[in-house]
N, C-alpha and C. Protein backbone atom coordinates (compact mmCIF):
# COMPACT_ATOMS: atom_id res chain seq x y z
N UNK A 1 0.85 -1.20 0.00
CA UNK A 1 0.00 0.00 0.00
C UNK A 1 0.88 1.24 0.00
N UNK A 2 0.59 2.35 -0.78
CA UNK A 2 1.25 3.63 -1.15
C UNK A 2 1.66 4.02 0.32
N UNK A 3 2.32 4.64 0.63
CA UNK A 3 2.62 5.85 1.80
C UNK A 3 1.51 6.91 1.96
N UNK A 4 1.14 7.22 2.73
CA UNK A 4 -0.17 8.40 2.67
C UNK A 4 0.28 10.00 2.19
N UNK A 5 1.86 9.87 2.71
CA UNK A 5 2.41 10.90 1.95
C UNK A 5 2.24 11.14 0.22
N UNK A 6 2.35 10.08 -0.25
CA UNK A 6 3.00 9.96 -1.51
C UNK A 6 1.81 9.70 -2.39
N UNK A 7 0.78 9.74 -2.10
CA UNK A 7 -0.04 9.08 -2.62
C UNK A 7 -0.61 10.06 -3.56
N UNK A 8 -0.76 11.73 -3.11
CA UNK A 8 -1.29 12.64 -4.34
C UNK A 8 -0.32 12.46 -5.47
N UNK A 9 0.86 12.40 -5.19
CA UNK A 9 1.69 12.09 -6.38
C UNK A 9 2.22 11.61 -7.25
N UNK A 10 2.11 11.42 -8.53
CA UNK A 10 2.55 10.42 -9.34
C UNK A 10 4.32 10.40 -9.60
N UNK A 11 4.96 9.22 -8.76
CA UNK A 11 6.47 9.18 -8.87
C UNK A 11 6.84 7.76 -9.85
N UNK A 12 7.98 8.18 -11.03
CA UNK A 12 8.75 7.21 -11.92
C UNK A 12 9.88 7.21 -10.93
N UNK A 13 9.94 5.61 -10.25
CA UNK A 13 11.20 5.20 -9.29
C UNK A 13 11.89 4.62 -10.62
N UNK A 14 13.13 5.27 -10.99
CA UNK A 14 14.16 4.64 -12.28
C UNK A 14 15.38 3.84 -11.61
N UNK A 15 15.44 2.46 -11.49
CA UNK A 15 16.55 1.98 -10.93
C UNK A 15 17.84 1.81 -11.82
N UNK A 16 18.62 2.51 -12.03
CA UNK A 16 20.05 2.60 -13.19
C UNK A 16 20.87 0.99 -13.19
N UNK A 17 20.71 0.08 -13.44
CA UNK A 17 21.19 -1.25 -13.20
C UNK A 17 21.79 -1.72 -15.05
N UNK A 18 22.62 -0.41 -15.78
CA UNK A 18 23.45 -0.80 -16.56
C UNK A 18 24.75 -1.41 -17.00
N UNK A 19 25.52 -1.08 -16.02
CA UNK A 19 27.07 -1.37 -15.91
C UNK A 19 27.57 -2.38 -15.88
N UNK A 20 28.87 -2.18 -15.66
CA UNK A 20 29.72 -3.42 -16.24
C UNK A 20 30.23 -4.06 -14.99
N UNK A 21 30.10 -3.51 -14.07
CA UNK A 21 30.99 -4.09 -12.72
C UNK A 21 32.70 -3.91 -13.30
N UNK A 22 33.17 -3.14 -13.75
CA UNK A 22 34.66 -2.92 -13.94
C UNK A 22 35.40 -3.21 -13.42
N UNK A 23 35.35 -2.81 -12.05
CA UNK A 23 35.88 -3.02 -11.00
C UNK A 23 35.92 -4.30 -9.99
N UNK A 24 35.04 -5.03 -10.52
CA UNK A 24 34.56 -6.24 -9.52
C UNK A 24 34.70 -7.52 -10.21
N UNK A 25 35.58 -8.86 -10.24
CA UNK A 25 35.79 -10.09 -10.85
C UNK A 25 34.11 -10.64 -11.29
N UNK A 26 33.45 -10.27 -10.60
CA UNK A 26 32.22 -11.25 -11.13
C UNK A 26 31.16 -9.50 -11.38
N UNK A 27 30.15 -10.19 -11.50
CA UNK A 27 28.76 -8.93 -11.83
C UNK A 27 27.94 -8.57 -10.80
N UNK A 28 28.53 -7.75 -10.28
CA UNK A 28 27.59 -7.26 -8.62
C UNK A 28 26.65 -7.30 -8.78
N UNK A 29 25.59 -6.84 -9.89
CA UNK A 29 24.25 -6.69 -9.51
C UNK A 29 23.25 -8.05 -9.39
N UNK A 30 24.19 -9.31 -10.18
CA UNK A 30 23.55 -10.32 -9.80
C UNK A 30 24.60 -11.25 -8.39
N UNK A 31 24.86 -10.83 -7.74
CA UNK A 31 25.66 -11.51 -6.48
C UNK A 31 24.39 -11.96 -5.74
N UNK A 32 24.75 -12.94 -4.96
CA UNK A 32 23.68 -13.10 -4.01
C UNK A 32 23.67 -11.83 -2.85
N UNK A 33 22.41 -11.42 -2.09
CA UNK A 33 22.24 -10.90 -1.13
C UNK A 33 21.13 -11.03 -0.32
N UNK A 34 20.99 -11.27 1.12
CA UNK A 34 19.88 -11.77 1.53
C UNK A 34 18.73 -12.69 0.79
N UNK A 35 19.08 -13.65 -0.07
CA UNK A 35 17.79 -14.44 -0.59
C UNK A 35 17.97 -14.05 -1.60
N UNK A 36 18.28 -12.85 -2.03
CA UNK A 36 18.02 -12.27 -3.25
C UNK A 36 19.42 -12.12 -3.78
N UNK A 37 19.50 -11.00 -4.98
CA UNK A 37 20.54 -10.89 -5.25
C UNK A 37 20.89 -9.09 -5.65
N UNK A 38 21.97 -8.89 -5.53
CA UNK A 38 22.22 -7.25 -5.11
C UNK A 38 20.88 -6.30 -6.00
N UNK A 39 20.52 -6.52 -7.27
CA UNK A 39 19.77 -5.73 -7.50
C UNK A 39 18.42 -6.31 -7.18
N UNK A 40 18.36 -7.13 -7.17
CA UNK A 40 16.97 -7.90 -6.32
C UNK A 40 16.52 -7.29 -5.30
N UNK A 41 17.68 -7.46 -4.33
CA UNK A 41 17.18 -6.58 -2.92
C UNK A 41 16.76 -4.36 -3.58
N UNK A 42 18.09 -4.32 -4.25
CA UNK A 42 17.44 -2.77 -4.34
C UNK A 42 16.19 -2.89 -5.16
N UNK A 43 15.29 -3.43 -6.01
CA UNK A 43 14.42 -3.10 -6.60
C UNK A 43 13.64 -3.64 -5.71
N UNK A 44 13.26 -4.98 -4.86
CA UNK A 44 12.29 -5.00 -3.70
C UNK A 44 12.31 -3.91 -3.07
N UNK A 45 13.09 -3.31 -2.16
CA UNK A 45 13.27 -1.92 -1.13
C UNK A 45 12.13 -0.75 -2.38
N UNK A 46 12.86 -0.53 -3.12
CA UNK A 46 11.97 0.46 -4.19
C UNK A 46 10.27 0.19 -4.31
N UNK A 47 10.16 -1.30 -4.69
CA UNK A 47 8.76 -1.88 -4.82
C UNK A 47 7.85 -1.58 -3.61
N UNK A 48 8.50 -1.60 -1.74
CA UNK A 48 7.89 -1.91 -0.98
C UNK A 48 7.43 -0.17 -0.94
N UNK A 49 8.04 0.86 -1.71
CA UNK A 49 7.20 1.90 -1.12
C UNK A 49 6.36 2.22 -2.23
N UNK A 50 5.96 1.57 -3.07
CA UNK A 50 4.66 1.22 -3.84
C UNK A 50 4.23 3.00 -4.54
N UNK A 51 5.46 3.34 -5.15
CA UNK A 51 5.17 4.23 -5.92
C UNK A 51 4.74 3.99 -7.65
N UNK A 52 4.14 4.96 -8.05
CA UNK A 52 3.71 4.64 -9.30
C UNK A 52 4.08 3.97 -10.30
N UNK A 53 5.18 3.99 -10.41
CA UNK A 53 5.58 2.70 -11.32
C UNK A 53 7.58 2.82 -10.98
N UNK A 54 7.58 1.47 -11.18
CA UNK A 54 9.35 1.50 -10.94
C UNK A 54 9.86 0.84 -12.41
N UNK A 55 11.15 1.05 -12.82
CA UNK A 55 11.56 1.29 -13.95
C UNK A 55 12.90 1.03 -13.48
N UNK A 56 13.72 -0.33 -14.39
CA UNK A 56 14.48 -0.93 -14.27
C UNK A 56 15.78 -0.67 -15.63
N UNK A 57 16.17 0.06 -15.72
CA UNK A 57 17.58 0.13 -16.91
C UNK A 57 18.54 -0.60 -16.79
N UNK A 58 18.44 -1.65 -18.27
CA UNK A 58 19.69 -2.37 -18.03
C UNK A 58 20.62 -1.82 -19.37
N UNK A 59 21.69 -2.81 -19.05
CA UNK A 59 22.36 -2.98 -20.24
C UNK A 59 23.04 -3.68 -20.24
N UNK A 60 24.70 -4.04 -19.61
CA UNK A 60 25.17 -5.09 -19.47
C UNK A 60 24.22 -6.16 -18.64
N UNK A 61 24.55 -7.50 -19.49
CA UNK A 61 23.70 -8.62 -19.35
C UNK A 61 22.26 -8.35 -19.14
N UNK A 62 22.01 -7.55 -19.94
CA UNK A 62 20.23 -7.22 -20.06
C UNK A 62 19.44 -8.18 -19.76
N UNK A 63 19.74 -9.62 -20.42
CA UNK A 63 18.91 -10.87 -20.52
C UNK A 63 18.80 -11.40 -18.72
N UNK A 64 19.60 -11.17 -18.50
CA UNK A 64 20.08 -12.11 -17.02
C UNK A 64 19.69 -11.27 -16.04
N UNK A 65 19.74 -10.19 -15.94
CA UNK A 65 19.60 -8.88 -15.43
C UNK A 65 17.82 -9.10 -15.31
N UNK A 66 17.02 -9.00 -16.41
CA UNK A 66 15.72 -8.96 -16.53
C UNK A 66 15.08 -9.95 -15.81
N UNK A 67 16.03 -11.01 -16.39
CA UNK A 67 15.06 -11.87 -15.49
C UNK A 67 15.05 -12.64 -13.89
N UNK A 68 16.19 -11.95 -13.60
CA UNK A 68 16.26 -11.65 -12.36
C UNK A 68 14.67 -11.14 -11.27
N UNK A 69 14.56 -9.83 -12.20
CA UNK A 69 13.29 -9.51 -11.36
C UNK A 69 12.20 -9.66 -11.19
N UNK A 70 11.25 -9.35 -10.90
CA UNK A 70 9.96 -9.50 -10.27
C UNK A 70 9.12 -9.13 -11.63
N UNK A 71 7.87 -9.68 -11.91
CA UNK A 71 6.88 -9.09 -12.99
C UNK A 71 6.32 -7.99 -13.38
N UNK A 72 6.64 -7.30 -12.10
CA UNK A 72 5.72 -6.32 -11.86
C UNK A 72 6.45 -5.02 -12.25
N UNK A 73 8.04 -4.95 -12.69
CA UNK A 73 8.76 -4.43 -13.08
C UNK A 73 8.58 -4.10 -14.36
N UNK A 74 9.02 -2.54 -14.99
CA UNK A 74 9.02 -3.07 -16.73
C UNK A 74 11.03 -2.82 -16.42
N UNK A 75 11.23 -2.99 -17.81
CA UNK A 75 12.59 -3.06 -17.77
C UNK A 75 12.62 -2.44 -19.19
N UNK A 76 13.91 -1.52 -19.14
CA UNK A 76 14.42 -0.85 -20.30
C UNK A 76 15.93 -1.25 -20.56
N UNK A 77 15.88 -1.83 -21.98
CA UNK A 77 17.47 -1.85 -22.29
C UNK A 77 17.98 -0.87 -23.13
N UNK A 78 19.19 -0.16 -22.12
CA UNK A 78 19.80 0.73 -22.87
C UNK A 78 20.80 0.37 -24.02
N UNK A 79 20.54 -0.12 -25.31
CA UNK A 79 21.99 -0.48 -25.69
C UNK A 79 23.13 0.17 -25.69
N UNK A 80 23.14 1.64 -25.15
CA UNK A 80 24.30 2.24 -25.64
C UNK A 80 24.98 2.87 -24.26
N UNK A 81 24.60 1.78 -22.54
CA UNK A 81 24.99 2.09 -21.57
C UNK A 81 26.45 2.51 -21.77
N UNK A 82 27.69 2.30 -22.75
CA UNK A 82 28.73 2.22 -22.81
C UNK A 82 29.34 3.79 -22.96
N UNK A 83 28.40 4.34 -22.88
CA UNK A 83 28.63 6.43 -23.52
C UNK A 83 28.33 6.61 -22.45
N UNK A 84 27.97 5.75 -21.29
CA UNK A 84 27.78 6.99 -19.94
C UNK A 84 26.63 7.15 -18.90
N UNK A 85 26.75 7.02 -18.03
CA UNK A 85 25.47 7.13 -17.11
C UNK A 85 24.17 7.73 -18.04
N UNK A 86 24.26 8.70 -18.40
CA UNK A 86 23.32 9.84 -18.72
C UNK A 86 22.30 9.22 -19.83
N UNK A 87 23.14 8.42 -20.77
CA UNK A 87 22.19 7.33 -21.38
C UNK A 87 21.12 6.27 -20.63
N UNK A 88 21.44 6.17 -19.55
CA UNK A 88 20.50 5.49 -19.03
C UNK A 88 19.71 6.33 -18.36
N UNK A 89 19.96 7.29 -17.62
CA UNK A 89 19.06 8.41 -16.89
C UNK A 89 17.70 8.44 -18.46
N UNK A 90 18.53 9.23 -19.55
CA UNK A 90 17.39 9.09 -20.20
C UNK A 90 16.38 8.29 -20.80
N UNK A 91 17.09 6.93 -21.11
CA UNK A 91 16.32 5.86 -20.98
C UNK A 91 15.28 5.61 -20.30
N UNK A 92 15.73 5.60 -18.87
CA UNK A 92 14.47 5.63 -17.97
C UNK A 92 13.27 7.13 -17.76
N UNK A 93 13.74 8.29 -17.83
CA UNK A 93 12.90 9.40 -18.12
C UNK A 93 12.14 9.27 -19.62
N UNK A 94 12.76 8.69 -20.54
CA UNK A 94 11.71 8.14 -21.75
C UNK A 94 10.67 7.19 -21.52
N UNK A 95 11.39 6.37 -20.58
CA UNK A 95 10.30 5.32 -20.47
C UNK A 95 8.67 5.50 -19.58
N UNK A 96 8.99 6.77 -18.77
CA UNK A 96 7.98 7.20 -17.79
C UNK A 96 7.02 7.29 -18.40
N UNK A 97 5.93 6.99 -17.60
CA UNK A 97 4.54 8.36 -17.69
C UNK A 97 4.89 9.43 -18.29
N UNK A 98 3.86 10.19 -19.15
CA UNK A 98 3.94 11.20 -19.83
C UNK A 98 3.91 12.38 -18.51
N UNK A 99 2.81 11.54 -17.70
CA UNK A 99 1.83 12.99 -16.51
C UNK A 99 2.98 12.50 -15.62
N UNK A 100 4.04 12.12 -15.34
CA UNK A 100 4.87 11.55 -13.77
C UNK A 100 4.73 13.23 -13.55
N UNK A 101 5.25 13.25 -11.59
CA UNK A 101 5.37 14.22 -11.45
C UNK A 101 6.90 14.37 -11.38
N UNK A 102 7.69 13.61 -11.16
CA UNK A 102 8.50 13.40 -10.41
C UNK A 102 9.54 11.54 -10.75
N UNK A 103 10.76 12.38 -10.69
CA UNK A 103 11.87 11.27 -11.08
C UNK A 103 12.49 10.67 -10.09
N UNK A 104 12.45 9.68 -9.42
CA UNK A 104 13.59 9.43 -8.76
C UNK A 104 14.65 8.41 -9.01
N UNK A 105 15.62 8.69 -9.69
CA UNK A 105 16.55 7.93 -9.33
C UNK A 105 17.39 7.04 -8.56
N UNK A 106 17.58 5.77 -8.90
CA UNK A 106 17.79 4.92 -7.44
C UNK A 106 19.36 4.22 -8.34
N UNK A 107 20.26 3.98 -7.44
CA UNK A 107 21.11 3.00 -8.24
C UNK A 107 21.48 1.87 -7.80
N UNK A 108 21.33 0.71 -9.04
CA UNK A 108 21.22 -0.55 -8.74
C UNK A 108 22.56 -1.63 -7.88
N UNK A 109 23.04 -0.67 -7.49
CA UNK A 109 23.95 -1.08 -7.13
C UNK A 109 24.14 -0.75 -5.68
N UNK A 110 23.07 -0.18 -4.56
CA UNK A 110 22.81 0.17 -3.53
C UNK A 110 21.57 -0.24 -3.05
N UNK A 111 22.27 -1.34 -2.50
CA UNK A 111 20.64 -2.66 -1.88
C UNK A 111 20.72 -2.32 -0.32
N UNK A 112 21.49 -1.25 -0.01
CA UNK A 112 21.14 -0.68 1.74
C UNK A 112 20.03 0.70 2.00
N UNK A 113 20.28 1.06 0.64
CA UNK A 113 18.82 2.21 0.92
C UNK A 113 17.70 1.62 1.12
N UNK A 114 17.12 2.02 2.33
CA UNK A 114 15.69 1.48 3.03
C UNK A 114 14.37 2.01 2.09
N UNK A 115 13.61 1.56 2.25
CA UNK A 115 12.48 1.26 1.72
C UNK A 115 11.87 2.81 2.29
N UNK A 116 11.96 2.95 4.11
CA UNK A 116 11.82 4.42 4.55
C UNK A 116 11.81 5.46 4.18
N UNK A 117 13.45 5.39 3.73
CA UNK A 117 14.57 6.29 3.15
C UNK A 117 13.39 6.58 1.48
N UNK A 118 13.60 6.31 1.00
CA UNK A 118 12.89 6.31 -0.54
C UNK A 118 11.30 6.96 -0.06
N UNK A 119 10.94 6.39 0.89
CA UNK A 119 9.21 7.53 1.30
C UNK A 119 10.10 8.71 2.05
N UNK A 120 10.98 8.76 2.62
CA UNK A 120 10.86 10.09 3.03
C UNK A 120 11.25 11.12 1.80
N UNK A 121 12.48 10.75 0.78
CA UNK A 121 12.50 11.68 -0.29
C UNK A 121 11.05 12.14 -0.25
N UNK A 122 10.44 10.83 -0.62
CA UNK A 122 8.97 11.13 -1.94
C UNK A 122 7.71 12.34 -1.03
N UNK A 123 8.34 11.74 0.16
CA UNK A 123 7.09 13.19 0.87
C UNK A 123 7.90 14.18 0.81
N UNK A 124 9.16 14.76 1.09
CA UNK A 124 9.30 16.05 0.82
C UNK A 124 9.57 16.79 -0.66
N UNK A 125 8.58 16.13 -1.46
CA UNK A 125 8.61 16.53 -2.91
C UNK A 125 7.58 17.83 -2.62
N UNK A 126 8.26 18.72 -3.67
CA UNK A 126 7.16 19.78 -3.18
C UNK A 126 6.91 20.70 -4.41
N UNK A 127 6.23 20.09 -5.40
CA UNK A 127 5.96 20.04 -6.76
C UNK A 127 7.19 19.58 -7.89
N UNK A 128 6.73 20.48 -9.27
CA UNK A 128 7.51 19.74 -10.19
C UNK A 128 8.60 20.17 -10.52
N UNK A 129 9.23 21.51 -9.61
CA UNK A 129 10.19 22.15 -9.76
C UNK A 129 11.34 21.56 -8.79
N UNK A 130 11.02 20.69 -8.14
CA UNK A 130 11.50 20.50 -7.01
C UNK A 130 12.99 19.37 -6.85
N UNK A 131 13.95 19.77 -6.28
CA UNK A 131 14.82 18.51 -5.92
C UNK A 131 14.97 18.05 -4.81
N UNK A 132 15.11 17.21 -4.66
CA UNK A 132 14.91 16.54 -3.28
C UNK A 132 16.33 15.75 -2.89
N UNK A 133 17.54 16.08 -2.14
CA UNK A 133 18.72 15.12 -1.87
C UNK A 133 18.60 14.76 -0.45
N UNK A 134 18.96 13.44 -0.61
CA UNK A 134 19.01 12.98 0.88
C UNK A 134 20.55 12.84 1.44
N UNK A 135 20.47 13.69 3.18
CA UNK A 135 21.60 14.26 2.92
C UNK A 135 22.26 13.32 4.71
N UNK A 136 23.40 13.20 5.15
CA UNK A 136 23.51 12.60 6.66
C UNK A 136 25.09 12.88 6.85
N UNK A 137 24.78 13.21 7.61
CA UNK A 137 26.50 14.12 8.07
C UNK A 137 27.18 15.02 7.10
N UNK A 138 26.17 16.29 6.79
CA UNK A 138 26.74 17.20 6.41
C UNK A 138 27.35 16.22 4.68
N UNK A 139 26.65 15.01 4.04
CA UNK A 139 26.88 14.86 3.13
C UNK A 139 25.98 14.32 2.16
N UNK A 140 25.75 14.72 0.86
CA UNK A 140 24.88 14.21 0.22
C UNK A 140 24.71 12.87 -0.43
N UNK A 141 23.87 12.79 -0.83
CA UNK A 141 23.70 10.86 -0.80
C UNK A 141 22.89 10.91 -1.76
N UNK A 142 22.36 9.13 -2.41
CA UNK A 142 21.59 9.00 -2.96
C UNK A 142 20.17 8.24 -2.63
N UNK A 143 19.17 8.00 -3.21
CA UNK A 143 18.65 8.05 -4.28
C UNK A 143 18.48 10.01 -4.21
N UNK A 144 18.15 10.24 -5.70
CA UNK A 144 17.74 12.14 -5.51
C UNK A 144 16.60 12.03 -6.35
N UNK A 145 15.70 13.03 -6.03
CA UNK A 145 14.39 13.04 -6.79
C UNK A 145 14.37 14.23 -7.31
N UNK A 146 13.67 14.31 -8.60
CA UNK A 146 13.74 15.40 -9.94
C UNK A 146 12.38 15.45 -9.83
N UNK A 147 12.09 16.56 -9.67
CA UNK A 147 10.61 17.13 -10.64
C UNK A 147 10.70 17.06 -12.10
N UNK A 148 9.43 16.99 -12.43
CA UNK A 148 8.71 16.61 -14.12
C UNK A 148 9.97 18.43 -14.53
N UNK A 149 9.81 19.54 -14.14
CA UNK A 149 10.06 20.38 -14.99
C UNK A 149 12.05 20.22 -15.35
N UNK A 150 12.33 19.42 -14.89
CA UNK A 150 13.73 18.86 -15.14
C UNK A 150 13.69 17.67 -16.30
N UNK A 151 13.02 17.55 -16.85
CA UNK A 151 12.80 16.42 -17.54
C UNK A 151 13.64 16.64 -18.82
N UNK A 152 13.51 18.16 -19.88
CA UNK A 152 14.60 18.42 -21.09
C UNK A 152 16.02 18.34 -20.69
N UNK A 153 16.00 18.84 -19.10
CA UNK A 153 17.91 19.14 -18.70
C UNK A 153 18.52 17.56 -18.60
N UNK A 154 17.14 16.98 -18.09
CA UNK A 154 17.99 15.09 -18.03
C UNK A 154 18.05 14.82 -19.29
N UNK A 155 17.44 15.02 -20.27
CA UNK A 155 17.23 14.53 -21.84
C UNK A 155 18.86 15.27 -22.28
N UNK A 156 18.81 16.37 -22.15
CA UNK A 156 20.16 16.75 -22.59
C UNK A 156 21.63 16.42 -22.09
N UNK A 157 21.49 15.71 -20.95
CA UNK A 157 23.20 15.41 -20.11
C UNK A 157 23.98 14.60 -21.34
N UNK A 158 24.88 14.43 -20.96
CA UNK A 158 25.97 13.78 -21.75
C UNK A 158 26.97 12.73 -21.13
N UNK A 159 27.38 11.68 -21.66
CA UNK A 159 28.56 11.48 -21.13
C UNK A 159 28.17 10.81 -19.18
N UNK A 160 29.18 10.63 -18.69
CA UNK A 160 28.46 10.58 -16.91
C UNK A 160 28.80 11.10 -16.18
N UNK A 161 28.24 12.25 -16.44
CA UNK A 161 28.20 13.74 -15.87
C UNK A 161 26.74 13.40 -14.74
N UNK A 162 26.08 12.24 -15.26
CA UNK A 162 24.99 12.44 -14.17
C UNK A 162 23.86 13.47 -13.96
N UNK A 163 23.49 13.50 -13.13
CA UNK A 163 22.49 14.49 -12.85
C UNK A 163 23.28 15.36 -11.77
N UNK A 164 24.31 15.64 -11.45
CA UNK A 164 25.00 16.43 -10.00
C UNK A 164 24.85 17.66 -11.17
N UNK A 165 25.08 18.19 -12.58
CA UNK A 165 25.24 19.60 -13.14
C UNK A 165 24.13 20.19 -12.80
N UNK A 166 22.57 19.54 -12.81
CA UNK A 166 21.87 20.14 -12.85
C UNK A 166 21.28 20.69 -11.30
N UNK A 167 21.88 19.81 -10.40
CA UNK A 167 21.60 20.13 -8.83
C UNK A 167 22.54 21.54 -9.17
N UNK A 168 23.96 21.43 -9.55
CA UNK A 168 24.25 22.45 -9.38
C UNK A 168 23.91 23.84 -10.02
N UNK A 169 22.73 24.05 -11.01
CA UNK A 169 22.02 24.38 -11.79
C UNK A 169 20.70 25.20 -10.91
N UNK A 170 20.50 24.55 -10.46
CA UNK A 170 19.14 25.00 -9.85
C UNK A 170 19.39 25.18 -7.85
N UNK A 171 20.04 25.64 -7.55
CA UNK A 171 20.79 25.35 -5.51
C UNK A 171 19.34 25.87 -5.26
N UNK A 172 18.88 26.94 -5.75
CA UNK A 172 17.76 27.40 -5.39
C UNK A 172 15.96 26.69 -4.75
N UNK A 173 16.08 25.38 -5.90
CA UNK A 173 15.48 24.50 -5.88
C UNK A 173 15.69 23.26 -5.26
N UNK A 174 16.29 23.24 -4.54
CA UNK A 174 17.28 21.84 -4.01
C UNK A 174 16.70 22.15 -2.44
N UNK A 175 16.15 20.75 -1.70
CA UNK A 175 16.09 20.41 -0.57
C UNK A 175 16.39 19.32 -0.08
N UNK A 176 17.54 19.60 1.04
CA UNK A 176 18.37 18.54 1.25
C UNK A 176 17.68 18.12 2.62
N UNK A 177 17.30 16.49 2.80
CA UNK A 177 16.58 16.21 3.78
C UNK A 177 17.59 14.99 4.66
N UNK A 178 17.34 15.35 5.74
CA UNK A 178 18.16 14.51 6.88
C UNK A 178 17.76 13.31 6.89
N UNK A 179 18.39 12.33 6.70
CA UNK A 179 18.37 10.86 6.77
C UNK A 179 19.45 10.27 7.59
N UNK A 180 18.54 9.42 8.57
CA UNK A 180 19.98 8.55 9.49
C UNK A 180 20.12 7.49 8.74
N UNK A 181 20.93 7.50 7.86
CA UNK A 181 20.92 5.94 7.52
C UNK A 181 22.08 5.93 6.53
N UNK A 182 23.04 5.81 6.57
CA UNK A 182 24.36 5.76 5.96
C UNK A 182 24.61 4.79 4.77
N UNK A 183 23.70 4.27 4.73
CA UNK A 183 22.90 3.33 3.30
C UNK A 183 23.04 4.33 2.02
N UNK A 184 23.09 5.73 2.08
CA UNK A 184 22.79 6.45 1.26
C UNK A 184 24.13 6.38 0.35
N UNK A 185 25.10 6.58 1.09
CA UNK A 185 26.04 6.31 0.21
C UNK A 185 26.98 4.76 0.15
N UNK A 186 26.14 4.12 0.28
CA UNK A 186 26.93 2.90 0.49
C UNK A 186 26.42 2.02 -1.07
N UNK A 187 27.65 2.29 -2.38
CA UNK A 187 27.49 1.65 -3.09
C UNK A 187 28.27 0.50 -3.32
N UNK A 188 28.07 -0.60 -4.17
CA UNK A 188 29.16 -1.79 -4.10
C UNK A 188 30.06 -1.84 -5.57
N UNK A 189 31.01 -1.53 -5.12
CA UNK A 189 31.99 -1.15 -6.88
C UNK A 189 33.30 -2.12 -6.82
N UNK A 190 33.80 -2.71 -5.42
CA UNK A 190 34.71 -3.19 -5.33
C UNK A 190 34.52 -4.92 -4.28
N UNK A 191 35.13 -5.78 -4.09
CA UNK A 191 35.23 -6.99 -3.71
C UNK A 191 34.78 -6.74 -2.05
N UNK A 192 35.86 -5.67 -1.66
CA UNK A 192 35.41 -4.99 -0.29
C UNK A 192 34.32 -4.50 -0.19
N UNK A 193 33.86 -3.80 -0.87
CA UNK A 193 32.18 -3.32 -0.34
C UNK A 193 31.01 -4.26 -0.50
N UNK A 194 31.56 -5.56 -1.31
CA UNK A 194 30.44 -6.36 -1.26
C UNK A 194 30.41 -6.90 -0.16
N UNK A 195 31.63 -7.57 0.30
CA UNK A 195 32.05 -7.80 2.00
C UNK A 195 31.13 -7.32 3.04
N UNK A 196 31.17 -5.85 2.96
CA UNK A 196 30.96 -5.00 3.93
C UNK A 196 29.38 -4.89 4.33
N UNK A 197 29.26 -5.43 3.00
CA UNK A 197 27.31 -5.07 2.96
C UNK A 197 27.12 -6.72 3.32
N UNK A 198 27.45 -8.06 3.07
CA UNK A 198 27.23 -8.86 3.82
C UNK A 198 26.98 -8.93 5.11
N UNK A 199 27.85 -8.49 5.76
CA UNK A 199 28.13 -8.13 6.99
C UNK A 199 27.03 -7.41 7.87
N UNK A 200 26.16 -6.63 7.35
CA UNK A 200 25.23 -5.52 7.74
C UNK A 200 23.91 -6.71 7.80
């Protein structure tokens, strides 16, 4: 069931699950983790706060990747993840609702962001102009949520530049919300951080 917060709003949760694991001997996003497997667990956490639709970008091992998840997922393959984050950002902003209000970005490679964490962004959305960073010791973190009127500046990024130009684009519009939960920046890129998140 939706959050009571979240519920006037229509949110595209985009989980970025393109990459190559470069850095890592095997493919993090399919590792085992709790029952599941690393992007398993982050797209359940996403699912349990039952926003309007969630949206899965792959690219490396698209096939294996897909069917990994749950039904209830759609899934977008980027073929051209290899030019850069920003190809997949738009991937998934193509794939939305026309009416979304609101983007949030999640990355598939961070199965410690709470299910919480992801409703509290989504309630302090505060229309379509709006950014939302979740922030914990004076540092910013992820998932970040975009209002609909950011939608041409994500279409235009380049390269993986990301979405940080356009936070820095708009400071005006940016609300950074306190989260205890150090999940925010805890991604898995190396042999050690998969370790580390076992462990938790």
């Amino acid at each position: 069931m939706a959050d009571k917060g979240t519920q006037h709003a229509k949110i595209s949760a985009i989980v970025l699950a393109a990459g190559k694991s470069s850095r890592m001997d095997g493919f993090k996003l399919l590792l085992p983790l709790g029952g599941r497997t690393v992007i398993g667990t982050t797209v359940a956490n996403v699912l349990a706060a039952a926003f309007t639709e969630t949206i899965v970008v792959t690219g490396h091992r698209h096939a294996d990747v897909a069917a990994s998840l749950p039904v209830n997922v759609q899934t977008v393959h980027n073929a051209a993840f290899a030019d850069g984050m920003a190809t997949s950002l738009q991937a998934g902003v193509n794939a939305a609702c026309s009416d979304t209000d609101a983007y949030l970005f999640c990355l598939g490679d961070m199965p410690m962001v709470k299910t919480t964490t992801l409703l509290a962004i989504a309630r302090a959305s505060g229309g379509s102009s709006a950014i939302i960073v979740p922030n914990h010791d004076n540092r910013d973190g992820n998932p970040v949520l975009f209002g609909s009127d950011y939608r041409d500046e994500l279409l235009q990024l380049t390269g993986d530049d990301g979405a940080r130009r356009i936070i820095g684009a708009h400071t005006g519009n940016v609300v950074r919300i306190d989260i205890d939960e150090p999940g925010i920046f805890q991604d898995i890129d190396t042999a050690v951080d998969y370790k580390d998140v076992l462990g938790q």
